[in-house]
Protein backbone atom coordinates (compact mmCIF):
# COMPACT_ATOMS: atom_id res chain seq x y z
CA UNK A 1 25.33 49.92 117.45
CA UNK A 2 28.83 48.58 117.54
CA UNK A 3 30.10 51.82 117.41
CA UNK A 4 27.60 53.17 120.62
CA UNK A 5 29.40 49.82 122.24
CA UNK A 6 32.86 50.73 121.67
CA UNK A 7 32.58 54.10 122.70
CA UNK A 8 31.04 52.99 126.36
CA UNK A 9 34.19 50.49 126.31
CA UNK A 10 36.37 53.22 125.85
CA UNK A 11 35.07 55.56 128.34
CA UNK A 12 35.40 52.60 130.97
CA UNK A 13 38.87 52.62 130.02
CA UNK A 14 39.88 56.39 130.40
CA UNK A 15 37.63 56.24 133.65
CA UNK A 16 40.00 52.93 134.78
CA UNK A 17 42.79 55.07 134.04
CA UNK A 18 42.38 58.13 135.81
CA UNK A 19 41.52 57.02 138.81
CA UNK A 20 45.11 55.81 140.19
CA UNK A 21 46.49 59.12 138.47
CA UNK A 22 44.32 60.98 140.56
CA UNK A 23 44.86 59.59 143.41
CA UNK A 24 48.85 59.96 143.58
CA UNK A 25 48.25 63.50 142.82
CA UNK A 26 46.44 64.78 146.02
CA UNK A 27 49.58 63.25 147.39
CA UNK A 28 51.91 66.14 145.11
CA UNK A 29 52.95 68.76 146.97
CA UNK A 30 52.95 72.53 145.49
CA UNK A 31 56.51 74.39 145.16
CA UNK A 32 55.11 77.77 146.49
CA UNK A 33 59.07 79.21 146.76
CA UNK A 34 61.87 79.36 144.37
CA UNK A 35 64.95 81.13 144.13
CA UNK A 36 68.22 80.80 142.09
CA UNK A 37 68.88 84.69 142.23
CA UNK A 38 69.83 84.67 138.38
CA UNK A 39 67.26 87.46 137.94
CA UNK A 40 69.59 89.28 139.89
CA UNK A 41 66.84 90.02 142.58
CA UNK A 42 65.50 88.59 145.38
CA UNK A 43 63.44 89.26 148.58
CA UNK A 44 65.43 87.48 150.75
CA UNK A 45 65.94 90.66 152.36
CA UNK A 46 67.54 91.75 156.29
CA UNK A 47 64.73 92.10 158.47
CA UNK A 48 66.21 95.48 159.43
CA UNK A 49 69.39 98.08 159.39
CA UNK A 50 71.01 96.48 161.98
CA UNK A 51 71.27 93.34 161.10
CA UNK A 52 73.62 93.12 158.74
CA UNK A 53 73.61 93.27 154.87
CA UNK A 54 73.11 90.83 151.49
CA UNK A 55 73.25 91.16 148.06
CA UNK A 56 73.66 88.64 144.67
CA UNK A 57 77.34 87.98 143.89
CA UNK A 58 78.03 85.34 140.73
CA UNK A 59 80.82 82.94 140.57
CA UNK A 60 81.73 80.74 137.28
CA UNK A 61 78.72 82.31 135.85
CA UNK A 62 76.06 81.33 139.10
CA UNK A 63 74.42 83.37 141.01
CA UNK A 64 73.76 83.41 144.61
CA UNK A 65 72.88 85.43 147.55
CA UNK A 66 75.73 86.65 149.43
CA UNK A 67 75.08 87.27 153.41
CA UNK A 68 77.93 89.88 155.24
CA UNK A 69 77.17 89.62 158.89
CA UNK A 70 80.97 89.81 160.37
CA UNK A 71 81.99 93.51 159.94
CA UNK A 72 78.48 95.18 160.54
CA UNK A 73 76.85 94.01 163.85
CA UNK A 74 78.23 90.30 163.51
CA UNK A 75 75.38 88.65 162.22
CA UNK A 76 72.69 89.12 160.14
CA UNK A 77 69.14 87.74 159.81
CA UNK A 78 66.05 87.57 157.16
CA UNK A 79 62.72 86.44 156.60
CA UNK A 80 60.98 85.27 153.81
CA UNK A 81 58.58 82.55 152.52
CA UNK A 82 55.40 81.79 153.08
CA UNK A 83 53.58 80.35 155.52
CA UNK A 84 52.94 76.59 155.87
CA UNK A 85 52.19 73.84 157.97
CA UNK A 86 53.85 70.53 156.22
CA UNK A 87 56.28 71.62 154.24
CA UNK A 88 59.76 70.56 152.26
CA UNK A 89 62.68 72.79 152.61
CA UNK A 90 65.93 72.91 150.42
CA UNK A 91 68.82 74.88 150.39
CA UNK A 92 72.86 75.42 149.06
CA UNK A 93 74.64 76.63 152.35
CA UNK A 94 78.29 77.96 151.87
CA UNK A 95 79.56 79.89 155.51
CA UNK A 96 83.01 81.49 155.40
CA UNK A 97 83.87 80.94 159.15
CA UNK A 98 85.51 83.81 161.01
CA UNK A 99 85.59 83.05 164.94
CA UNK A 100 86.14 79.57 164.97
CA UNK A 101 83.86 77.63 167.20
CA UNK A 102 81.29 81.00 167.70
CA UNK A 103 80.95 81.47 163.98
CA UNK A 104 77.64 79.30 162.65
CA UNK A 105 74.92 79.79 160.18
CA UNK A 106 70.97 78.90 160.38
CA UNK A 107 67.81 78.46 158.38
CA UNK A 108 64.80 79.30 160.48
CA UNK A 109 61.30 77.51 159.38
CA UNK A 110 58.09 77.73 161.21
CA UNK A 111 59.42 81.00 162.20
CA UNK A 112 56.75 84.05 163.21
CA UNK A 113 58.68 86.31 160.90
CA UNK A 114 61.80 86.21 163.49
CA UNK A 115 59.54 86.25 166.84
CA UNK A 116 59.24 82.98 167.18
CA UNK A 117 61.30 79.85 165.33
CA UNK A 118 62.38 76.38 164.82
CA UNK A 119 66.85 77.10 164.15
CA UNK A 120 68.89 74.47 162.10
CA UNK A 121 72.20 75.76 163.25
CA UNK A 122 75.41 74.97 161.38
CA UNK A 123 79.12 74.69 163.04
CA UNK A 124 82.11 73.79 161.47
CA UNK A 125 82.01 70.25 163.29
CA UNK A 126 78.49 69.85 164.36
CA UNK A 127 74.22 70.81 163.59
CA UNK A 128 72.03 71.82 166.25
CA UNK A 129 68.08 71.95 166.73
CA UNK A 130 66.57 74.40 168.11
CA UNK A 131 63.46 76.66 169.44
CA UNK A 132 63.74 80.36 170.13
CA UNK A 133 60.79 81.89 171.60
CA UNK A 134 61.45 85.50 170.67
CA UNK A 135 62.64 86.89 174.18
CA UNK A 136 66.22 84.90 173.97
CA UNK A 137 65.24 82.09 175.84
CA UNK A 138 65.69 78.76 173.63
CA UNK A 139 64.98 74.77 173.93
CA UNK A 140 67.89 73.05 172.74
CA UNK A 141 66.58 69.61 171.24
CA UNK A 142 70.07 68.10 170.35
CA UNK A 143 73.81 68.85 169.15
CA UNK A 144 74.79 66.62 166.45
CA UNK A 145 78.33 65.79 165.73
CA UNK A 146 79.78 65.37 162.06
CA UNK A 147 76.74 67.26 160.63
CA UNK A 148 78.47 70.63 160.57
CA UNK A 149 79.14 73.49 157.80
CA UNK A 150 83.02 74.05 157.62
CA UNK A 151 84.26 76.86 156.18
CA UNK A 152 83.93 77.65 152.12
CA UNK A 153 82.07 74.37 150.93
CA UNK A 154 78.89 74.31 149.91
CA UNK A 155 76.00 71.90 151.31
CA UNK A 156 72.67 70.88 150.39
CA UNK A 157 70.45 71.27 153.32
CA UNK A 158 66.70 69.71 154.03
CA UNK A 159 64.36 69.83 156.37
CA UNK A 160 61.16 68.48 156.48
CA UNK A 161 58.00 69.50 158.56
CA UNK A 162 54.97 67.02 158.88
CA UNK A 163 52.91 68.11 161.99
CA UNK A 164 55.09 68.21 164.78
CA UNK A 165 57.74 66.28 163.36
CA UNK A 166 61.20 67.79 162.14
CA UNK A 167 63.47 65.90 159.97
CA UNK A 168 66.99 67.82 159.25
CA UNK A 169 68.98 66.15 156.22
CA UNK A 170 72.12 67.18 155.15
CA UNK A 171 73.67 65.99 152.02
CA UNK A 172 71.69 62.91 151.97
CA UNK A 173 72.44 62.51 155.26
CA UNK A 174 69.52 62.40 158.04
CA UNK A 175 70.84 64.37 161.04
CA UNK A 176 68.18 64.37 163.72
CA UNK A 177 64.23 63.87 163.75
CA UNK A 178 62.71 65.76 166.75
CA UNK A 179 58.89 66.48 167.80
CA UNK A 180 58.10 69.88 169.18
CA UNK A 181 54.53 71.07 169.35
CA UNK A 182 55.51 74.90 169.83
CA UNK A 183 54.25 75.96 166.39
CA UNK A 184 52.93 74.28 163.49
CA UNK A 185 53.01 76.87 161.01
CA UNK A 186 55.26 79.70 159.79
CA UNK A 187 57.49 81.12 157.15
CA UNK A 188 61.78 80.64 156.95
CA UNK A 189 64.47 83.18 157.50
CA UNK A 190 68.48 82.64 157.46
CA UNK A 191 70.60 84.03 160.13
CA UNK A 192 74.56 84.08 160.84
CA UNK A 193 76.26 84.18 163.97
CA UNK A 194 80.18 86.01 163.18
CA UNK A 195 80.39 84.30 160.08
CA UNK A 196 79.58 85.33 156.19
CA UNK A 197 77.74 82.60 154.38
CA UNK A 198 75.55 82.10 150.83
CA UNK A 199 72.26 80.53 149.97
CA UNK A 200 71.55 79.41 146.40
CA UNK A 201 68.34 77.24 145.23
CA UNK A 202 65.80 77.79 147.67
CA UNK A 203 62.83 75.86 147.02
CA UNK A 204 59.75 75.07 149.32
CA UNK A 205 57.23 72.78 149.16
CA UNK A 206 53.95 72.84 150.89
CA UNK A 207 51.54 69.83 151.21
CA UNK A 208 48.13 70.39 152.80
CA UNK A 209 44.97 68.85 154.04
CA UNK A 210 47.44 65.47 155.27
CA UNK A 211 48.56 65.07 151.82
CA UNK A 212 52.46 65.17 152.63
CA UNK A 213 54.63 61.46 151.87
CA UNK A 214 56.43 60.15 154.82
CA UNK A 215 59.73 61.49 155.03
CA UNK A 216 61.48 57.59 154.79
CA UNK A 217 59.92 57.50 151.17
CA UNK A 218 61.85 61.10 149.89
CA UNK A 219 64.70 60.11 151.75
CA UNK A 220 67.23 56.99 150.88
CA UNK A 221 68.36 55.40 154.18
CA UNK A 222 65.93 56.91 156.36
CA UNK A 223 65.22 53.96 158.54
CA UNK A 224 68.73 53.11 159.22
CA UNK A 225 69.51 56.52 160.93
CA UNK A 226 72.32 55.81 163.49
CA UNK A 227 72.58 57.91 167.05
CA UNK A 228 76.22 56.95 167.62
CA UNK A 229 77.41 59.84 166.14
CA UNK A 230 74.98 61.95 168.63
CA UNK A 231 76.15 64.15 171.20
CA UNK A 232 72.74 65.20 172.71
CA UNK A 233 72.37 67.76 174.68
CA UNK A 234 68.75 67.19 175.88
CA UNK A 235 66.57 64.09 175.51
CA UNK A 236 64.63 64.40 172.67
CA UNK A 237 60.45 65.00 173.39
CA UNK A 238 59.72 62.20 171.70
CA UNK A 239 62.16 60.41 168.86
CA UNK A 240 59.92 58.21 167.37
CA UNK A 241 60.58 56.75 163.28
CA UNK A 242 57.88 57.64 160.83
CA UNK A 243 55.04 55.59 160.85
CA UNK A 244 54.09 53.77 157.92
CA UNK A 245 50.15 54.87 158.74
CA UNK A 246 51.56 58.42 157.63
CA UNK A 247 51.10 56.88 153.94
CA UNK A 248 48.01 55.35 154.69
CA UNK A 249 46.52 59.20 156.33
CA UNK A 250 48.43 60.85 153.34
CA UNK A 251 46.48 58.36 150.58
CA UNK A 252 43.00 58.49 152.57
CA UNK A 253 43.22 62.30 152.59
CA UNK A 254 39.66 64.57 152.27
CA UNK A 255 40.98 65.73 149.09
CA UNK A 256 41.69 62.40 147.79
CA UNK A 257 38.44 61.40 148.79
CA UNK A 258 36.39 64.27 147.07
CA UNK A 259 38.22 64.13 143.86
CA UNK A 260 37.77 60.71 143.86
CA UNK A 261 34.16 60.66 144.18
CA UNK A 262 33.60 63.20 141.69
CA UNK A 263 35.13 61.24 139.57
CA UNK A 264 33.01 58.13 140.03
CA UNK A 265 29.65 60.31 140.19
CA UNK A 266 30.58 61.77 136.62
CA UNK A 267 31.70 57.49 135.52
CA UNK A 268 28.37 56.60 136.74
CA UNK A 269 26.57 59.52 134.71
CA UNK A 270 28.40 58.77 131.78
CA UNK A 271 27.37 55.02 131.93
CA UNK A 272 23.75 56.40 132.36
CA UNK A 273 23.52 58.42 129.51
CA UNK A 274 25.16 55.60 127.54
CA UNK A 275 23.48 52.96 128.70
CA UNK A 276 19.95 55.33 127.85
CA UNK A 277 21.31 55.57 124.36
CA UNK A 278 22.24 51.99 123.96
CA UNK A 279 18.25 51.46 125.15
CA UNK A 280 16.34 53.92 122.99
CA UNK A 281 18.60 52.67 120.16
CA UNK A 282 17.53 48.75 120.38
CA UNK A 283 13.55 49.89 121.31
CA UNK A 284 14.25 51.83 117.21
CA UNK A 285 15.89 48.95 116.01
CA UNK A 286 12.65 46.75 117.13
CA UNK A 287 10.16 48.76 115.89
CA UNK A 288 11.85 48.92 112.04
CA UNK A 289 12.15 45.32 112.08
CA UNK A 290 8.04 45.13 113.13
């Protein structure tokens, strides 16, 4: 009998125990992309012949993907990815400028594989956000000064997409949030404007079903962003700071709440069967004694 009683204790425990577990892990996002090109392949590939040409160069014993888009055409431009709605984005940028103020890199994301996309663009001096619609017309949501890519010095460059919100960070440092509602899913591409640049560590993250963490809790210093350094271009649709709800949504998710309830309905059965056992062993117990 004492042993029937610590082995309900027990299981009360576990139960106890995996309940906050599971819960913080329907708020884990899934790496669905990675690339460090040390295979030596990739299929970060140009989208066609004409724009311009890539391949896998190594350096102190790293590799990387190498983009030529200066002699041949003057740019070039790729696709890749899959597609997702919230989503983490990280990348190594390196550009080797060769116009001067013309020469810029990019990393599309909620792109429609180059017809339609969100552009991080990368100057020497300054970052810009953008939305191309396909037919050369674009939105321009802000030009940000001091955020730039100069020439031969690699960067570590984020962006983060929850719903219609776009966070660009750039070594640490938060650039811009915008809101744009044009598209709320798509894959990522890189594109260079009369420059040669290099990508290295690629890695996405998708979250789904309202599972992604506010962008102030992945980023240090989020929610003292300062505009002074902003040169904008056009008002912004709507620059609103994260809310802390987002946690709250992210935490109460339909995922959350399924696995969670499985996981009760099992406790409860478990206590059931137990508590049957514990029963039918005291009603045996009785009847020896009589």
């Amino acid at each position: 009998m004492k042993k029937l009683i610590s082995v309900f204790l027990c299981l009360l425990l576990v139960f106890a125990a995996a309940i906050p577990t599971m819960a913080a892990d329907t708020a884990t996002g899934e790496v669905v992309y990675f690339e460090d090109f040390e295979k030596g392949e990739t299929d970060i590939m140009p989208t066609s012949e004409k724009t311009g040409k890539n391949e896998i160069l190594s350096e102190d014993g790293n590799h990387y993907l190498h983009f030529y888009g200066y002699d041949e055409n003057r740019y070039s431009l790729s696709s890749f990815g899959p597609y997702v709605a919230d989503f983490d984005f990280e990348a190594k940028l390196r550009q080797t400028i060769h116009n001067g103020m013309w020469s810029y890199c990019m990393v599309l994301f909620h792109t429609d594989w180059n017809v339609n996309a969100y552009r991080a663009d990368f100057f020497e001096d300054h970052a810009r956000l953008a939305f191309n619609d396909g037919v050369n017309e674009e939105e321009i949501f802000g030009s940000y000064e001091d955020s730039g890519i100069a020439s031969d010095k690699w960067y570590t460059v984020q962006i983060f997409g929850r719903g219609d919100e776009y966070t660009l960070v750039l070594d640490g440092k938060v650039v811009a949030t915008v809101t744009s509602d044009k598209r709320d899913e798509g894959n990522f591409g890189f594109c260079g404007w009369q420059t040669e640049f290099d990508v290295d560590d690629v890695k996405i993250t998708e979250y789904v079903d309202g599972t992604a963490p506010a962008v102030s809790t992945l980023v240090e210093g989020m929610e003292e962003e300062e505009e002074d350094n902003r040169d904008v271009i056009e008002e912004e649709e709507d620059n609103r700071t994260m809310e802390d709800d987002k946690i709250d949504n992210a935490q109460s998710s339909s995922l959350g709440k399924i696995l969670l309830f499985a996981s009760l309905g099992l406790a409860a059965a478990a206590v059931l069967v137990i508590g049957i056992i514990l029963i039918v062993a005291l009603i045996k117990k009785r009847k020896s004694k009589a």
